[in-house]
N, C-alpha and C. Protein backbone atom coordinates (compact mmCIF):
# COMPACT_ATOMS: atom_id res chain seq x y z
N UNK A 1 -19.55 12.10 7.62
CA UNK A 1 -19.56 11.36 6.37
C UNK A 1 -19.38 9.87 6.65
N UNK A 2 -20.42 8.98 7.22
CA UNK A 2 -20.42 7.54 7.44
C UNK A 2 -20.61 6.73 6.60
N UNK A 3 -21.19 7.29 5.76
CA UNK A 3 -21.81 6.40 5.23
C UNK A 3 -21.10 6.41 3.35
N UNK A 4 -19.77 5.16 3.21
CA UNK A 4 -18.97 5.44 2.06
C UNK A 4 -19.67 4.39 1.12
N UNK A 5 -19.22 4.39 0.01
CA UNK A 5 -19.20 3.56 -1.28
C UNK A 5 -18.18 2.30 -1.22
N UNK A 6 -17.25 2.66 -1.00
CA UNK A 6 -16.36 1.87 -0.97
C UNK A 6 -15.75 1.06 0.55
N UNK A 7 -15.24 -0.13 0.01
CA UNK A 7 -15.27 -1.00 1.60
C UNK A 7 -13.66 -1.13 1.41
N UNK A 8 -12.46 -1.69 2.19
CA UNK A 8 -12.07 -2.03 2.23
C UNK A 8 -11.32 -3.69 1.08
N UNK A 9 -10.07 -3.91 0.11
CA UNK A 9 -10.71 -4.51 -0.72
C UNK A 9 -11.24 -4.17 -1.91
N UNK A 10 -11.94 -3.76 -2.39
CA UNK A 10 -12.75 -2.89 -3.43
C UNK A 10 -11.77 -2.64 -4.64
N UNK A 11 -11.88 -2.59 -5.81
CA UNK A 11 -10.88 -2.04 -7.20
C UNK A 11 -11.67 -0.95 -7.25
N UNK A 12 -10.63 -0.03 -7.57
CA UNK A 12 -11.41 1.40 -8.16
C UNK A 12 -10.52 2.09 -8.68
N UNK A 13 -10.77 2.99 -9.66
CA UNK A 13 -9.98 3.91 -10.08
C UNK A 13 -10.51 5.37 -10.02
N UNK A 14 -9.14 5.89 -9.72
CA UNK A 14 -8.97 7.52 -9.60
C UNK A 14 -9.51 8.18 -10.74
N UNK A 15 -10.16 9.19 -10.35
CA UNK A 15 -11.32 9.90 -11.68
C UNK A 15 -11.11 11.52 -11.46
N UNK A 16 -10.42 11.38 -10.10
CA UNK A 16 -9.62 13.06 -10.16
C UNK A 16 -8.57 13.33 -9.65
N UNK A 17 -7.46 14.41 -9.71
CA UNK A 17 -6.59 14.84 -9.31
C UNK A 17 -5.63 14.34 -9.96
N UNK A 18 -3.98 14.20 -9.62
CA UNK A 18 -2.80 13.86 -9.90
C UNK A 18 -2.79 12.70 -10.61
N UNK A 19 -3.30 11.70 -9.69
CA UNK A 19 -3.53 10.09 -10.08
C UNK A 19 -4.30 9.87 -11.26
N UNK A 20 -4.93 10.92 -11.97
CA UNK A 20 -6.47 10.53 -12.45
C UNK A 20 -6.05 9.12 -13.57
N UNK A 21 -7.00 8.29 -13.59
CA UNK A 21 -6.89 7.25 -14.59
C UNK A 21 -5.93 5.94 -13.76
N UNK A 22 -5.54 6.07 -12.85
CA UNK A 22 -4.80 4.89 -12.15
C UNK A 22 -5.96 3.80 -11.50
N UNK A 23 -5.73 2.93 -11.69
CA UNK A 23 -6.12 1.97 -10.51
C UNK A 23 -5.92 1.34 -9.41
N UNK A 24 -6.49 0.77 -8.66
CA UNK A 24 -5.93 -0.35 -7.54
C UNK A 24 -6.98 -0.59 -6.44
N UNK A 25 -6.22 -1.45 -5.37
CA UNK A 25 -7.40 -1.92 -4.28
C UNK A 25 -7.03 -0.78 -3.06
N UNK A 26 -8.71 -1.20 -2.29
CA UNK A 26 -8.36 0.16 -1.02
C UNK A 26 -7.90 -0.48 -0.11
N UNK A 27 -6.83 -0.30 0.15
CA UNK A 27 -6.56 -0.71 1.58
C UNK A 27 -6.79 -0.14 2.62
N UNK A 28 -7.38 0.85 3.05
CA UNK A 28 -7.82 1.40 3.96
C UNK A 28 -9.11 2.12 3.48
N UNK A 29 -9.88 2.17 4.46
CA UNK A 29 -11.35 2.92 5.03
C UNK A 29 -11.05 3.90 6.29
N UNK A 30 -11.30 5.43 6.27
CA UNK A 30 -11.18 6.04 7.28
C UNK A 30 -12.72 6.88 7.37
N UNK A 31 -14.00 6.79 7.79
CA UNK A 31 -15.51 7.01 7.78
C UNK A 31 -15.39 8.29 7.80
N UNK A 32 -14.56 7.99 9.02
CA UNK A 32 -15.17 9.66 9.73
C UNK A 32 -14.61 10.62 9.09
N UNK A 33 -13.22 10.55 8.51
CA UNK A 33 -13.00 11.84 7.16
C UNK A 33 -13.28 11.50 5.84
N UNK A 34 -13.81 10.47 5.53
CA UNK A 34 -14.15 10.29 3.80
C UNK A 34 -13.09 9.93 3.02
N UNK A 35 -11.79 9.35 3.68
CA UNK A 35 -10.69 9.41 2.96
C UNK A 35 -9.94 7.87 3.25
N UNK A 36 -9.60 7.68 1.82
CA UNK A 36 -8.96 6.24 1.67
C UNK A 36 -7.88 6.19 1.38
N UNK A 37 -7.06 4.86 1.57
CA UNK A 37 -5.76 4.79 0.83
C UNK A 37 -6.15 3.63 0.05
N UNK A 38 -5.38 4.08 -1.36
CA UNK A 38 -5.42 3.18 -2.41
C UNK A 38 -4.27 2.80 -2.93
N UNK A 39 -4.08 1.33 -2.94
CA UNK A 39 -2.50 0.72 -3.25
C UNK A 39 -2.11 1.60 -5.34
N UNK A 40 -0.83 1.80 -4.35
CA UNK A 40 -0.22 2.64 -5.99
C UNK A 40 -0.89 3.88 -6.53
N UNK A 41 -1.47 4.72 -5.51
CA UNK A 41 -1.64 5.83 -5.76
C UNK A 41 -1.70 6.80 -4.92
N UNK A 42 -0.98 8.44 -5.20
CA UNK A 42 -0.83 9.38 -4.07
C UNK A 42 0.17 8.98 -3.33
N UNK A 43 1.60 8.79 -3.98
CA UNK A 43 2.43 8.21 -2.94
C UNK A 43 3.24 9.36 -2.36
N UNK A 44 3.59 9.03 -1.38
CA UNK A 44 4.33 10.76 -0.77
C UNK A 44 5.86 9.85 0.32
N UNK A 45 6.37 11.00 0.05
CA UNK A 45 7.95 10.58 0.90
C UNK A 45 7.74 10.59 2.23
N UNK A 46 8.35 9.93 3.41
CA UNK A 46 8.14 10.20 4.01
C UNK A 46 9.69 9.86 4.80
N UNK A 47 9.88 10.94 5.62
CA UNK A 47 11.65 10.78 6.16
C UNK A 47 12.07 10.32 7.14
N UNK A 48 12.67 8.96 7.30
CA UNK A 48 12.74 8.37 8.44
C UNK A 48 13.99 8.37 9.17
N UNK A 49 14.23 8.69 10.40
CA UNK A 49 15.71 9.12 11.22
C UNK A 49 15.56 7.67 12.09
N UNK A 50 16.70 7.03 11.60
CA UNK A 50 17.37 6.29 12.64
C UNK A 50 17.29 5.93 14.40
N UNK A 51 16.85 5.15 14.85
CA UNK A 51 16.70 5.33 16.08
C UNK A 51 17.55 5.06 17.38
N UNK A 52 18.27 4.07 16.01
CA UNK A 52 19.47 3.06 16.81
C UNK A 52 20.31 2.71 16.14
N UNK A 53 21.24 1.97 16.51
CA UNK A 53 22.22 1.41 15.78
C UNK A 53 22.09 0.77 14.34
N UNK A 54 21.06 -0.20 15.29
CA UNK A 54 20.55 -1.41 13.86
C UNK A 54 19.56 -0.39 13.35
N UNK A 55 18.59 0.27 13.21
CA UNK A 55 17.59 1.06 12.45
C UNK A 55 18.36 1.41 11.45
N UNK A 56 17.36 1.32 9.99
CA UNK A 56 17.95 2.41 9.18
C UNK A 56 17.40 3.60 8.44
N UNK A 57 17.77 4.41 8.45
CA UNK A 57 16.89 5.88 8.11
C UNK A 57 17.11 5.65 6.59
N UNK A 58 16.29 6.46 6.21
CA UNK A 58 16.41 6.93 4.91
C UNK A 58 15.16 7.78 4.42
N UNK A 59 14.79 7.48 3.40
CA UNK A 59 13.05 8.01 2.71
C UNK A 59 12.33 7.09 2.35
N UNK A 60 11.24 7.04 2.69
CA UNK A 60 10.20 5.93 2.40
C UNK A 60 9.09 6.64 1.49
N UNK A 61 8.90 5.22 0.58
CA UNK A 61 7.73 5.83 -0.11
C UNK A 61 6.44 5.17 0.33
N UNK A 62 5.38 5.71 0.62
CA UNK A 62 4.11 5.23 1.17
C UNK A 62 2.78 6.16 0.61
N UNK A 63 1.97 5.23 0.44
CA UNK A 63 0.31 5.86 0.21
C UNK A 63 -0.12 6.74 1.20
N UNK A 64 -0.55 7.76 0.40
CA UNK A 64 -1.62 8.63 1.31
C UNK A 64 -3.08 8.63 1.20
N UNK A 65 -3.29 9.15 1.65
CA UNK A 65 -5.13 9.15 1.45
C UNK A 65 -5.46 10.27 -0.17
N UNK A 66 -6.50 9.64 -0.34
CA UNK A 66 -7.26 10.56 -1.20
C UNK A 66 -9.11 10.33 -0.85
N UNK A 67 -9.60 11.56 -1.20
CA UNK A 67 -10.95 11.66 -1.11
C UNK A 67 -11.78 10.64 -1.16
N UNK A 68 -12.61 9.84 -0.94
CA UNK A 68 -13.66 8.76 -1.11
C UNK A 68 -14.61 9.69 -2.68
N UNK A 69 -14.51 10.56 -2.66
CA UNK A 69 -15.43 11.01 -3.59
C UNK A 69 -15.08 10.93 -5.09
N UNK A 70 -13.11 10.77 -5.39
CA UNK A 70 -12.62 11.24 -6.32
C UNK A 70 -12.45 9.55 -6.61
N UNK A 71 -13.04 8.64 -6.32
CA UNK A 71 -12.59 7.17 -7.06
C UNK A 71 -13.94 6.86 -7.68
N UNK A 72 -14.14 5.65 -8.06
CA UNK A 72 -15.13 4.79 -8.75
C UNK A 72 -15.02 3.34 -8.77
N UNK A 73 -16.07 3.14 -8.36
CA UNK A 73 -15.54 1.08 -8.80
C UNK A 73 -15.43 0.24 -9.99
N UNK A 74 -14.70 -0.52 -9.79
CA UNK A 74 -14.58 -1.46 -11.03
C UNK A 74 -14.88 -2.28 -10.98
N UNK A 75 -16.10 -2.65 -11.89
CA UNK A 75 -17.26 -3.83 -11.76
C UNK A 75 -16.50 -5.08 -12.60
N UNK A 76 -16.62 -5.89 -12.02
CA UNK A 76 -16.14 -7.44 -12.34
C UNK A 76 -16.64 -7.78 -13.68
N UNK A 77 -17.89 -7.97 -13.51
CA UNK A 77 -18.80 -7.99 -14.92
C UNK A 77 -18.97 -7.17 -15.89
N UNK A 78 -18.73 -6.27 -15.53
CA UNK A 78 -18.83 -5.35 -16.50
C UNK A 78 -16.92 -4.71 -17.17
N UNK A 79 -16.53 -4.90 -16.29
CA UNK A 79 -15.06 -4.45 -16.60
C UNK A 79 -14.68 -3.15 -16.93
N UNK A 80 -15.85 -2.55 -16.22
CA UNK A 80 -15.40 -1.02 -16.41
C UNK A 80 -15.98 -0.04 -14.80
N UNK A 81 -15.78 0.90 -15.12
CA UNK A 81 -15.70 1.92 -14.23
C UNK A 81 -16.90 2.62 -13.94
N UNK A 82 -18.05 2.17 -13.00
CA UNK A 82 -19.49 2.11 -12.24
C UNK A 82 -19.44 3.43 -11.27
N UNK A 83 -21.15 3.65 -11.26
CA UNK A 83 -21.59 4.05 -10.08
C UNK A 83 -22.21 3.16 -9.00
N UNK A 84 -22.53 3.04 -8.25
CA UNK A 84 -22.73 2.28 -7.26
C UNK A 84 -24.15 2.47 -6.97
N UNK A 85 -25.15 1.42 -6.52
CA UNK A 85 -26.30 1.27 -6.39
C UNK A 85 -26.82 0.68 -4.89
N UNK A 86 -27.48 1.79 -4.11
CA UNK A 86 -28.13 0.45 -3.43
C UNK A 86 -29.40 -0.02 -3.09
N UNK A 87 -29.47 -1.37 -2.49
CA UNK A 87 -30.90 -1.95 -2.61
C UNK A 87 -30.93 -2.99 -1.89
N UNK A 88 -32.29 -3.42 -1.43
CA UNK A 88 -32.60 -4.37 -0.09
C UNK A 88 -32.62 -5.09 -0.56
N UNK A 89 -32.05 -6.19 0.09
CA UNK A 89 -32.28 -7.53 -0.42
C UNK A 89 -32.58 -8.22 1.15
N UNK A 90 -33.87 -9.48 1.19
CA UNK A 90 -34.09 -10.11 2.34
C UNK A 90 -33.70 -11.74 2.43
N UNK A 91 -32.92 -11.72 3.40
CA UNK A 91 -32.04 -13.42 3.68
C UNK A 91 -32.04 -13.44 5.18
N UNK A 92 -32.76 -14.99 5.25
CA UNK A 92 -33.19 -15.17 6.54
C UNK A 92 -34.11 -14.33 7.26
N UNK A 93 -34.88 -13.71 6.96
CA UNK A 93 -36.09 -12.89 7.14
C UNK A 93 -35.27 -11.63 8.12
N UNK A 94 -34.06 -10.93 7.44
CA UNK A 94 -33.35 -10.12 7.78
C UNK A 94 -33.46 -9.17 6.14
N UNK A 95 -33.47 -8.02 6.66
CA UNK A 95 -33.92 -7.13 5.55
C UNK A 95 -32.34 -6.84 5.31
N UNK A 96 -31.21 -6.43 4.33
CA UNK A 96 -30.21 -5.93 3.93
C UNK A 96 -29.89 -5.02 2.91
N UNK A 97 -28.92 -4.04 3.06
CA UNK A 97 -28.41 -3.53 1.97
C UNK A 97 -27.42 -3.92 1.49
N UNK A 98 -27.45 -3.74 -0.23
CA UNK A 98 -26.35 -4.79 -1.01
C UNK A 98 -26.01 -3.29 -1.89
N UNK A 99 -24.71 -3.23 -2.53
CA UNK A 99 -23.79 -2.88 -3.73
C UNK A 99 -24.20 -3.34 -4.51
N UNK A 100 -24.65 -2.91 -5.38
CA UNK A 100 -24.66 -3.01 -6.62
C UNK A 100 -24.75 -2.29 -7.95
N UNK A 101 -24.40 -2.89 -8.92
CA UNK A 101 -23.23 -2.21 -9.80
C UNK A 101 -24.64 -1.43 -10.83
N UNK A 102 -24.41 0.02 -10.79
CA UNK A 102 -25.72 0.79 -11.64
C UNK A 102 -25.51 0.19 -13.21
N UNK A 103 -24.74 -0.46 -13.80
CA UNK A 103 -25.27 -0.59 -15.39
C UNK A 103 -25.62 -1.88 -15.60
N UNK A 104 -25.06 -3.03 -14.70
CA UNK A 104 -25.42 -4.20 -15.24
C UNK A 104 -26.20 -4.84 -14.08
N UNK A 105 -26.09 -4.20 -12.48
CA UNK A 105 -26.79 -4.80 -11.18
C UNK A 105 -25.84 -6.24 -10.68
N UNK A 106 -24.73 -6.46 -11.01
CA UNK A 106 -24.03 -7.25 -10.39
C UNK A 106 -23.51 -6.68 -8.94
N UNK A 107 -23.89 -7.49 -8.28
CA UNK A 107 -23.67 -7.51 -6.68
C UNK A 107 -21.86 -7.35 -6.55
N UNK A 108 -21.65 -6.20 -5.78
CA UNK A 108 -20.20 -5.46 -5.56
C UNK A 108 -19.79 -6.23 -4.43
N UNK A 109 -21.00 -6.59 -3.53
CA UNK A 109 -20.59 -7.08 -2.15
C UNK A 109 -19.97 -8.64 -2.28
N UNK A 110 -19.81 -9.07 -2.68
CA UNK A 110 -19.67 -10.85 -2.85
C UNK A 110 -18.63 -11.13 -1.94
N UNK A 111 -18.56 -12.36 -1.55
CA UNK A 111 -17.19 -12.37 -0.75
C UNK A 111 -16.26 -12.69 -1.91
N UNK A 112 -14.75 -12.01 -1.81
CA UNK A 112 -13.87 -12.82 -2.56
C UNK A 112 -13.13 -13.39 -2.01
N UNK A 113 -12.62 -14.77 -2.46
CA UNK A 113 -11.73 -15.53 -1.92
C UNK A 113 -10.16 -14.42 -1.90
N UNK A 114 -9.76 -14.72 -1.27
CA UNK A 114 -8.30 -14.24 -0.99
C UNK A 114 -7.76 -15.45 -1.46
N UNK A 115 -6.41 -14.93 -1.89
CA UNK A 115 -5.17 -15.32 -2.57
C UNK A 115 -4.56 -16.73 -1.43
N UNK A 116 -4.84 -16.43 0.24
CA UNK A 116 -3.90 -17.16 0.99
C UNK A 116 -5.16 -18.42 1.35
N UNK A 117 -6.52 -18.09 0.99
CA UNK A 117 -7.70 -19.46 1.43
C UNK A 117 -7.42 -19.88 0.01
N UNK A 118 -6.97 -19.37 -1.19
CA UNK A 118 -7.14 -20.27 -2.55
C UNK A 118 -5.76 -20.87 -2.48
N UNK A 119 -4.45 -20.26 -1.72
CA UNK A 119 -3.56 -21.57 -1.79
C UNK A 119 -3.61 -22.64 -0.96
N UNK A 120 -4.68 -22.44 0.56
CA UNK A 120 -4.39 -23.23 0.88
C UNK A 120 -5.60 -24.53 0.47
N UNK A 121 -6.43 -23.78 0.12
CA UNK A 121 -7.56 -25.45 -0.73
C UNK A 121 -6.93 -25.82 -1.44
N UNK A 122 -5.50 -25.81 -2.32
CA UNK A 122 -5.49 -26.55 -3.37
C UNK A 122 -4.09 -26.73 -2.76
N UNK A 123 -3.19 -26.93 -1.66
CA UNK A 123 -2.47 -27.40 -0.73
C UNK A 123 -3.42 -28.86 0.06
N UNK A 124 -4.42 -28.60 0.24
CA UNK A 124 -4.77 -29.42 0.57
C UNK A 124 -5.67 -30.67 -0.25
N UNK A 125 -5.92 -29.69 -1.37
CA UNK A 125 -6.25 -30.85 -2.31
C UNK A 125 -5.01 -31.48 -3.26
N UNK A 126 -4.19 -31.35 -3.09
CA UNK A 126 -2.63 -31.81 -3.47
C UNK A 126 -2.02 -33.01 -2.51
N UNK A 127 -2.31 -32.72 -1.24
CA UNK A 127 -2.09 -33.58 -0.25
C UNK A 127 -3.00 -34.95 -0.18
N UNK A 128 -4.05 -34.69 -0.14
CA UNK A 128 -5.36 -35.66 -0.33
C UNK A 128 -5.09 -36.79 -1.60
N UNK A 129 -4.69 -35.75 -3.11
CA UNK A 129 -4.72 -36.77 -3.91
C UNK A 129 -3.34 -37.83 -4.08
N UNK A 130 -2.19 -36.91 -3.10
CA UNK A 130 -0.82 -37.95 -2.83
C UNK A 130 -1.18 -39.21 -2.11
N UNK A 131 -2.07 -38.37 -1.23
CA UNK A 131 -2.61 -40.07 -0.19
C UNK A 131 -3.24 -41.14 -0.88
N UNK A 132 -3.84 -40.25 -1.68
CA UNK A 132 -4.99 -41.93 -2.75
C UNK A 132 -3.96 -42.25 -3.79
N UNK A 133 -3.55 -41.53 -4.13
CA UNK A 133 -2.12 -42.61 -5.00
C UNK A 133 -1.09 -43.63 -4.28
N UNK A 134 -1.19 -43.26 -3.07
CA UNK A 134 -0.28 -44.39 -2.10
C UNK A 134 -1.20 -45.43 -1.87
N UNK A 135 -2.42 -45.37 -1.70
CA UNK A 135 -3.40 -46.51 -0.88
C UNK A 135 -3.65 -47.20 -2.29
């Protein structure tokens, strides 16, 4: 089973089992069993023994996997809960496959900025405009 829907990243929500109706991002991709972990869902105990002095045991709560089959994505544009589409698109006379979203065709693949490149452009555009107020 190589070939998934979902990448790493990705919003989707649970459409079966325990979780059904939850959302969140995948943080993990595993191909070769079809199975993901998704932040805030399927959480399971897990019991940790002490190793040392300083260690501390107790119970941890952590994500498990669930099926690649039992989620769905959540389209940006559309703001709801998609099947997934795909289709060639050619850039740089390189043929590609793209995500995209079956009701409205908004592209799933886009890059998104992360949280730590959007603080630091506007760290640095903070810095820049201190300097032209001094000169």
């Amino acid at each position: 089973m190589a070939n998934l829907n979902v990448r790493k990243g990705d919003n989707v929500m649970v459409i079966a089992g325990k979780d059904k109706g939850k959302a969140g991002k995948v943080l993990a991709v595993n191909p070769d069993s079809g199975r993901i972990y998704v932040e805030g869902v399927n959480i399971i105990s897990k019991s940790k023994k002490p190793r040392n002095a300083q260690d501390k045991g107790g119970i941890l709560k952590q994500e498990g996997t669930i099926d690649s089959s039992n989620v769905m994505h959540i389209c940006d544009e559309c703001g709801g809960v998609v099947r997934v589409r795909h289709i060639k698109e050619e850039a740089n006379g390189k043929v590609k496959s793209v995500r995209v979203c079956a009701k409205c065709g908004a592209s799933l693949d886009e890059k998104k900025s992360s949280a730590k490149k959007a603080a630091k452009k506007a760290a640095k555009k903070k810095t820049a405009s201190k300097s032209e107020k001094k000169d």
